[in-house]
C-alpha atoms as a PDB file:
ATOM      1  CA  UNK A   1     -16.223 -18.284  28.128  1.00  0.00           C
ATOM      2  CA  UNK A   2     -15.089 -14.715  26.691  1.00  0.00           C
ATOM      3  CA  UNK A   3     -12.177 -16.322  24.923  1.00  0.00           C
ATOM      4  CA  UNK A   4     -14.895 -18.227  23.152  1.00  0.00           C
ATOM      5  CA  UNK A   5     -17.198 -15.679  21.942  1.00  0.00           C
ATOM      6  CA  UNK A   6     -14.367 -13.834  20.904  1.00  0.00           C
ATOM      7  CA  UNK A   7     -13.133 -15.955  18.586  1.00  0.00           C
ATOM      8  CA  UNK A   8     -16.593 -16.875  17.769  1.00  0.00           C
ATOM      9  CA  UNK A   9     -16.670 -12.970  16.642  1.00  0.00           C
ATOM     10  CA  UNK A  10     -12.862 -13.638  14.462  1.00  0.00           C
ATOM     11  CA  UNK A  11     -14.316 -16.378  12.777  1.00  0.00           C
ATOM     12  CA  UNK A  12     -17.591 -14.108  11.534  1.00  0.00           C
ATOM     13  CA  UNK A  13     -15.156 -11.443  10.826  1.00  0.00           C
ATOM     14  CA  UNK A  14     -12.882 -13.737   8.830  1.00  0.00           C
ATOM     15  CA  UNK A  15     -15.521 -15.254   6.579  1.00  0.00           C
ATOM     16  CA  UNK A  16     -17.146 -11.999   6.103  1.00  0.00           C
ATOM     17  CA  UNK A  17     -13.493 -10.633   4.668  1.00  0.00           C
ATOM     18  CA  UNK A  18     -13.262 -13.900   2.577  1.00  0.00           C
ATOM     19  CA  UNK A  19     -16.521 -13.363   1.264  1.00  0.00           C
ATOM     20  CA  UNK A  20     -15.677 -10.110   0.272  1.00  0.00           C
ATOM     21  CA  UNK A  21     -12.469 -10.616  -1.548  1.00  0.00           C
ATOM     22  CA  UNK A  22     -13.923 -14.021  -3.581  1.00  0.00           C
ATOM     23  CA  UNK A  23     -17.035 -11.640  -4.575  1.00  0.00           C
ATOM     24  CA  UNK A  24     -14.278  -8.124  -5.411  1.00  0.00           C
ATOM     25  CA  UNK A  25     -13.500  -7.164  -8.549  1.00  0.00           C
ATOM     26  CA  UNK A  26      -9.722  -7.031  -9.512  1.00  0.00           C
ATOM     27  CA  UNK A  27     -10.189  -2.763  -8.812  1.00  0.00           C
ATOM     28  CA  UNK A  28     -12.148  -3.629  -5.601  1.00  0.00           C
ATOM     29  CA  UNK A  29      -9.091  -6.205  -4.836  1.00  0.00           C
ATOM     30  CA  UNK A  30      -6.681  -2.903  -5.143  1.00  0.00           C
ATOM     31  CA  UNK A  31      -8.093  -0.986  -2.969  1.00  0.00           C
ATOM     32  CA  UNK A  32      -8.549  -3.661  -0.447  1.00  0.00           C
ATOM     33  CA  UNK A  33      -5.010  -3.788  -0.348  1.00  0.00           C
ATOM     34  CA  UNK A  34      -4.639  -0.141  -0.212  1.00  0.00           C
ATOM     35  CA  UNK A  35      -6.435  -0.450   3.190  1.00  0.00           C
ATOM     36  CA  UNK A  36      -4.229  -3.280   4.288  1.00  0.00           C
ATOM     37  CA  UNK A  37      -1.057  -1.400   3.818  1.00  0.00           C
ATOM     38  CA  UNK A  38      -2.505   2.606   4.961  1.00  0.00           C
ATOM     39  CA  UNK A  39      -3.374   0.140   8.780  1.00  0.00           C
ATOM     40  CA  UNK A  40      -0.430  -1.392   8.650  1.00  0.00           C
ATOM     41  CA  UNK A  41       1.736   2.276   8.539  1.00  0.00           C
ATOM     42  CA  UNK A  42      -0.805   3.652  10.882  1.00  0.00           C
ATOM     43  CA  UNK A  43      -0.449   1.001  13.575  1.00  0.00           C
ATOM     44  CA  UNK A  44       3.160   0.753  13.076  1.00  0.00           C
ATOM     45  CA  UNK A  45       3.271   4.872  13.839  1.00  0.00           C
ATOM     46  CA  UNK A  46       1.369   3.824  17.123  1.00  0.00           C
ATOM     47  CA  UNK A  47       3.648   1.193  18.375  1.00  0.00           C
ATOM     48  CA  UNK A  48       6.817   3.592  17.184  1.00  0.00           C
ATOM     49  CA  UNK A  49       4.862   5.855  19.857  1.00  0.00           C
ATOM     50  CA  UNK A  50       4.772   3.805  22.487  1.00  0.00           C
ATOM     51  CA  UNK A  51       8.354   2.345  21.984  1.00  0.00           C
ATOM     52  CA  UNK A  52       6.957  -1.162  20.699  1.00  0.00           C
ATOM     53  CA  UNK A  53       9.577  -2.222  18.675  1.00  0.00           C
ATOM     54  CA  UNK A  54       8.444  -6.023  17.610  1.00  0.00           C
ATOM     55  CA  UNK A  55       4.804  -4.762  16.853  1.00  0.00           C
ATOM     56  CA  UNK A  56       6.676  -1.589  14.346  1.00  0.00           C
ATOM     57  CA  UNK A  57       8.862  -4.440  13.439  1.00  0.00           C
ATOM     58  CA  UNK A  58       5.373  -6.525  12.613  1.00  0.00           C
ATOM     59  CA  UNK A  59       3.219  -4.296  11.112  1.00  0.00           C
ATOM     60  CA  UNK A  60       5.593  -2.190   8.660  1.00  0.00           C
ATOM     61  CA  UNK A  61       7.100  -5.806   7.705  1.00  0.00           C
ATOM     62  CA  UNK A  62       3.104  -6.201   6.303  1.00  0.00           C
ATOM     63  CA  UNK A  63       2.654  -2.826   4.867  1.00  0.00           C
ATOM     64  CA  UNK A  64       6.200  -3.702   2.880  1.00  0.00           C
ATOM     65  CA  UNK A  65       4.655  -7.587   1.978  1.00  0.00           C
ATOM     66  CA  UNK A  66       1.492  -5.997   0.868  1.00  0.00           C
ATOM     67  CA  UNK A  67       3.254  -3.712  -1.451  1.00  0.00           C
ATOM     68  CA  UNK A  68       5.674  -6.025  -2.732  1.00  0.00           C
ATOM     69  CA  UNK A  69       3.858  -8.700  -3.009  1.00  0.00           C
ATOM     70  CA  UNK A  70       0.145  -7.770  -3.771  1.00  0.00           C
ATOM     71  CA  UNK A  71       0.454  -4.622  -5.687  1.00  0.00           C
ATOM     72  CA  UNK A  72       3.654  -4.166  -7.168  1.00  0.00           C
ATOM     73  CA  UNK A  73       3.403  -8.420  -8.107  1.00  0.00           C
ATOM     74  CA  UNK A  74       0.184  -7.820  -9.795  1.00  0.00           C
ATOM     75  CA  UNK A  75       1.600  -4.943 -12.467  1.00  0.00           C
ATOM     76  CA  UNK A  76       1.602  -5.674 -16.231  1.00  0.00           C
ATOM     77  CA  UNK A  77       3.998  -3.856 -17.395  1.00  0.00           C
ATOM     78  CA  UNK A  78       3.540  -4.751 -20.656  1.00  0.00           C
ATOM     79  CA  UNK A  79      -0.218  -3.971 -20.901  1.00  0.00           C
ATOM     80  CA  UNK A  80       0.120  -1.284 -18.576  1.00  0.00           C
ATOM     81  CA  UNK A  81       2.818   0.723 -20.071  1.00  0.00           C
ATOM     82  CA  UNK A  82       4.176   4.134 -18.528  1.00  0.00           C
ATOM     83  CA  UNK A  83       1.901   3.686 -15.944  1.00  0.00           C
ATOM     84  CA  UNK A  84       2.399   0.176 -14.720  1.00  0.00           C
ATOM     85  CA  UNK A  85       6.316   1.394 -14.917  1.00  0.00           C
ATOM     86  CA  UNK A  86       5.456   4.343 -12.188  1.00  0.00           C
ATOM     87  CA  UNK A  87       3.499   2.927 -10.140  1.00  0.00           C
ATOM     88  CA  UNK A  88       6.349   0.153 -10.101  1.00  0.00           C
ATOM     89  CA  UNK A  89       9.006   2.604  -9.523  1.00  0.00           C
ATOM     90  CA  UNK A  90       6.190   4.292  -6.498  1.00  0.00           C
ATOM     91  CA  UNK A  91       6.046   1.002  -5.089  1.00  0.00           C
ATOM     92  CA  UNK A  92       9.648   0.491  -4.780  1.00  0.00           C
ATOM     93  CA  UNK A  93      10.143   3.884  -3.259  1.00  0.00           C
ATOM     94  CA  UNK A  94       7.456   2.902  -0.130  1.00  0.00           C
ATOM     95  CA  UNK A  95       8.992  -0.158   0.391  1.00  0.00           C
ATOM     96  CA  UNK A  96      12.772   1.014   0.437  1.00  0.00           C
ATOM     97  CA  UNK A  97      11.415   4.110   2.412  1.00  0.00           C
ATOM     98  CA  UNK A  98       9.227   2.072   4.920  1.00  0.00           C
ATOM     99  CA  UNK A  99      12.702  -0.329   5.667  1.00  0.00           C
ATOM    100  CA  UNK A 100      14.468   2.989   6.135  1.00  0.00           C
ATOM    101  CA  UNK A 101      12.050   4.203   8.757  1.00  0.00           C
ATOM    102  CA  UNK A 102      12.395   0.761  10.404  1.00  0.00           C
ATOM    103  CA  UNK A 103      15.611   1.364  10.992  1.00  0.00           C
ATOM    104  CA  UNK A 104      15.699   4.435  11.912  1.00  0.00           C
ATOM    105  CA  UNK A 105      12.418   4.489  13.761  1.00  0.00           C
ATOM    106  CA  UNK A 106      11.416   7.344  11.515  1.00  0.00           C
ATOM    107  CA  UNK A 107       7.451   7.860  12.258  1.00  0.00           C
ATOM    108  CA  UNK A 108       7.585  10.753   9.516  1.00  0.00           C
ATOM    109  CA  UNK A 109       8.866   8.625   6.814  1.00  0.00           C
ATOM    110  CA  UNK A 110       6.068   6.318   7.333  1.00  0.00           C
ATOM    111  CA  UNK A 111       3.219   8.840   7.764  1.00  0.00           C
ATOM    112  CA  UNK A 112       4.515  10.029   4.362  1.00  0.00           C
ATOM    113  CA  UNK A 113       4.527   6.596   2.601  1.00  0.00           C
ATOM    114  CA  UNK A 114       0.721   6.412   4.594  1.00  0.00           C
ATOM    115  CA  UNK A 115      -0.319   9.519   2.688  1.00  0.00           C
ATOM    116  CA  UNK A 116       0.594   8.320  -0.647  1.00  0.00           C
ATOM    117  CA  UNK A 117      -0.953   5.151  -0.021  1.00  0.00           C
ATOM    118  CA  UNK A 118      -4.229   7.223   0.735  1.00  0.00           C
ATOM    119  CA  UNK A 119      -3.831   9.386  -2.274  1.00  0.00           C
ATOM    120  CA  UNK A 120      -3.291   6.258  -4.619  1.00  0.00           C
ATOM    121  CA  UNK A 121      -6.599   4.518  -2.662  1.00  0.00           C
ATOM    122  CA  UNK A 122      -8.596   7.599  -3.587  1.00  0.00           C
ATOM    123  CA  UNK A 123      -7.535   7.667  -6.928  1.00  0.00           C
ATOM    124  CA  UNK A 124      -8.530   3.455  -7.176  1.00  0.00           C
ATOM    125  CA  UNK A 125     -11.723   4.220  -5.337  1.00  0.00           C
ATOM    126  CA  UNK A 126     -12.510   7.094  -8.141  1.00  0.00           C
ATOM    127  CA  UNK A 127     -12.194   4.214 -10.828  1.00  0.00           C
ATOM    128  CA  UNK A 128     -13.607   1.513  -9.433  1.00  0.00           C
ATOM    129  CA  UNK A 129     -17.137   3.874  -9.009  1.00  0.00           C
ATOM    130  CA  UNK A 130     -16.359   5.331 -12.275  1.00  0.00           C
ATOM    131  CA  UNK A 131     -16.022   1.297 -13.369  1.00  0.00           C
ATOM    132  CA  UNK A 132     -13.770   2.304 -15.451  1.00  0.00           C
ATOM    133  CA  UNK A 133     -11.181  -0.161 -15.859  1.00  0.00           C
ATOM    134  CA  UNK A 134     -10.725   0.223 -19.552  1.00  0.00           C
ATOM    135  CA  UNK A 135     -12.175   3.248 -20.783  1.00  0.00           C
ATOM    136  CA  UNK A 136      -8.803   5.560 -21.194  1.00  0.00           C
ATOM    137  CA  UNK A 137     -10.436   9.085 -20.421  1.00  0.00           C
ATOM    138  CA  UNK A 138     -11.954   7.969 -17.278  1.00  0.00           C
ATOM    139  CA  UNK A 139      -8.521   7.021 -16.434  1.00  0.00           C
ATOM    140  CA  UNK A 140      -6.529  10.358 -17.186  1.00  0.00           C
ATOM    141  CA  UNK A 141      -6.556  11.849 -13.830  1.00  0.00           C
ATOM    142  CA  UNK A 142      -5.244   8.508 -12.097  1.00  0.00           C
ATOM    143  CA  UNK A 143      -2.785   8.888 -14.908  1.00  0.00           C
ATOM    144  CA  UNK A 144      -1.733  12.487 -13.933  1.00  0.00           C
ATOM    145  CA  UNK A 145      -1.793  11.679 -10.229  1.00  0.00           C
ATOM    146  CA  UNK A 146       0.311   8.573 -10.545  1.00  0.00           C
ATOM    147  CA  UNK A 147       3.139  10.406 -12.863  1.00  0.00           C
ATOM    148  CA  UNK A 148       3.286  13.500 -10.394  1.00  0.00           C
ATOM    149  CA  UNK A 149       3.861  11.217  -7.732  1.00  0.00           C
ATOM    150  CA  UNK A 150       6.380   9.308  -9.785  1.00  0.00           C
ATOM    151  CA  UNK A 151       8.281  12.269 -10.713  1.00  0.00           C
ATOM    152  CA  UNK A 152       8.212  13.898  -7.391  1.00  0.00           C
ATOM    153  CA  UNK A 153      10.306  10.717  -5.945  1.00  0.00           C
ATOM    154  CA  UNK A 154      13.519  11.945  -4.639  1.00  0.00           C
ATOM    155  CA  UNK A 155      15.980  10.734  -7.285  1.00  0.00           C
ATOM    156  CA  UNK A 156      18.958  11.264  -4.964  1.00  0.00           C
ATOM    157  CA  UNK A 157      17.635   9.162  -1.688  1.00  0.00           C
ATOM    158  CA  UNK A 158      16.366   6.417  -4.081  1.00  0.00           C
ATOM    159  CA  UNK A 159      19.893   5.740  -5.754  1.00  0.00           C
ATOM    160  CA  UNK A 160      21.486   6.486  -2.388  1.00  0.00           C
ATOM    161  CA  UNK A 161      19.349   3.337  -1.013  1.00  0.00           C
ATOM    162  CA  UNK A 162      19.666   1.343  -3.218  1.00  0.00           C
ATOM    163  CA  UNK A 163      23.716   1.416  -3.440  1.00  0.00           C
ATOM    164  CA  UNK A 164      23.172   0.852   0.229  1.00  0.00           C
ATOM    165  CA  UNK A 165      21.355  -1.973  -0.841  1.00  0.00           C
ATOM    166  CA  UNK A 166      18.069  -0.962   1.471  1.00  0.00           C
END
């Protein structure tokens, strides 16, 4: 009987988070996948804690799908110029850093990839109540924050990786 109310409960949950992504704009879509990624890092730090290797294995393989394939996919690089191109080259630095702290069961790498994640969210959140998905000088300080963070990627570990083909 408990088995059924719970999943009575999943299926309310389910169509309320279907409901919400049909009915979220393309900003409100971003940041939804912000939040997917930021739980996935912070549950795989928790099963890193308690030596849960599968569940790490699980969850970081999501944070990495949700960055590769919902937010980096969705860049236009051609529309979105310099800043679609870092936020590209951020994206690829989280996921080659979250398969490094796989491997390495590295729960600081991934609490720093978690951070940036947040700090992106924010800066999403800020233009999606701002609703400023085209006007240019709402947009400057998502700008700023997304070159910093672009710039202050570690040259040297990213080319190491990738020669190492991580």
């Amino acid at each position: 009987m408990f088995g059924m109310k719970q999943s009575g409960i999943n299926a309310y949950a389910n169509v309320g988070l279907e409901t919400g992504v049909v009915d979220a704009s393309p900003l409100k879509l971003t940041v939804m996948l912000y939040e997917g990624a930021i739980t996935a890092c912070i549950q795989a730090q928790q099963a890193m804690g308690q030596g849960n290797i599968q569940k790490k294995g699980e969850c970081l393989t999501k944070a990495v799908s949700i960055i590769d394939n919902g937010l980096r996919s969705s860049l236009d690089k051609r529309a979105g110029g310099q800043i679609a191109s870092n936020l590209d080259e951020l994206y690829l630095y989280m996921t080659r850093t979250l398969m490094q702290a796989s491997l390495r069961l590295d729960v600081k790498k991934v609490n720093e990839i978690q951070q940036l994640l947040m700090e992106l969210k924010s800066a999403w959140e800020s233009l999606e109540k701002s609703g400023a998905q085209k006007t240019v000088q709402a947009s400057a300080p998502f700008n700023a924050l997304v070159s910093q963070k672009a710039q202050s990627i570690p040259a040297v570990n990213t080319n190491r990786l990738a020669v190492a083909g991580v």
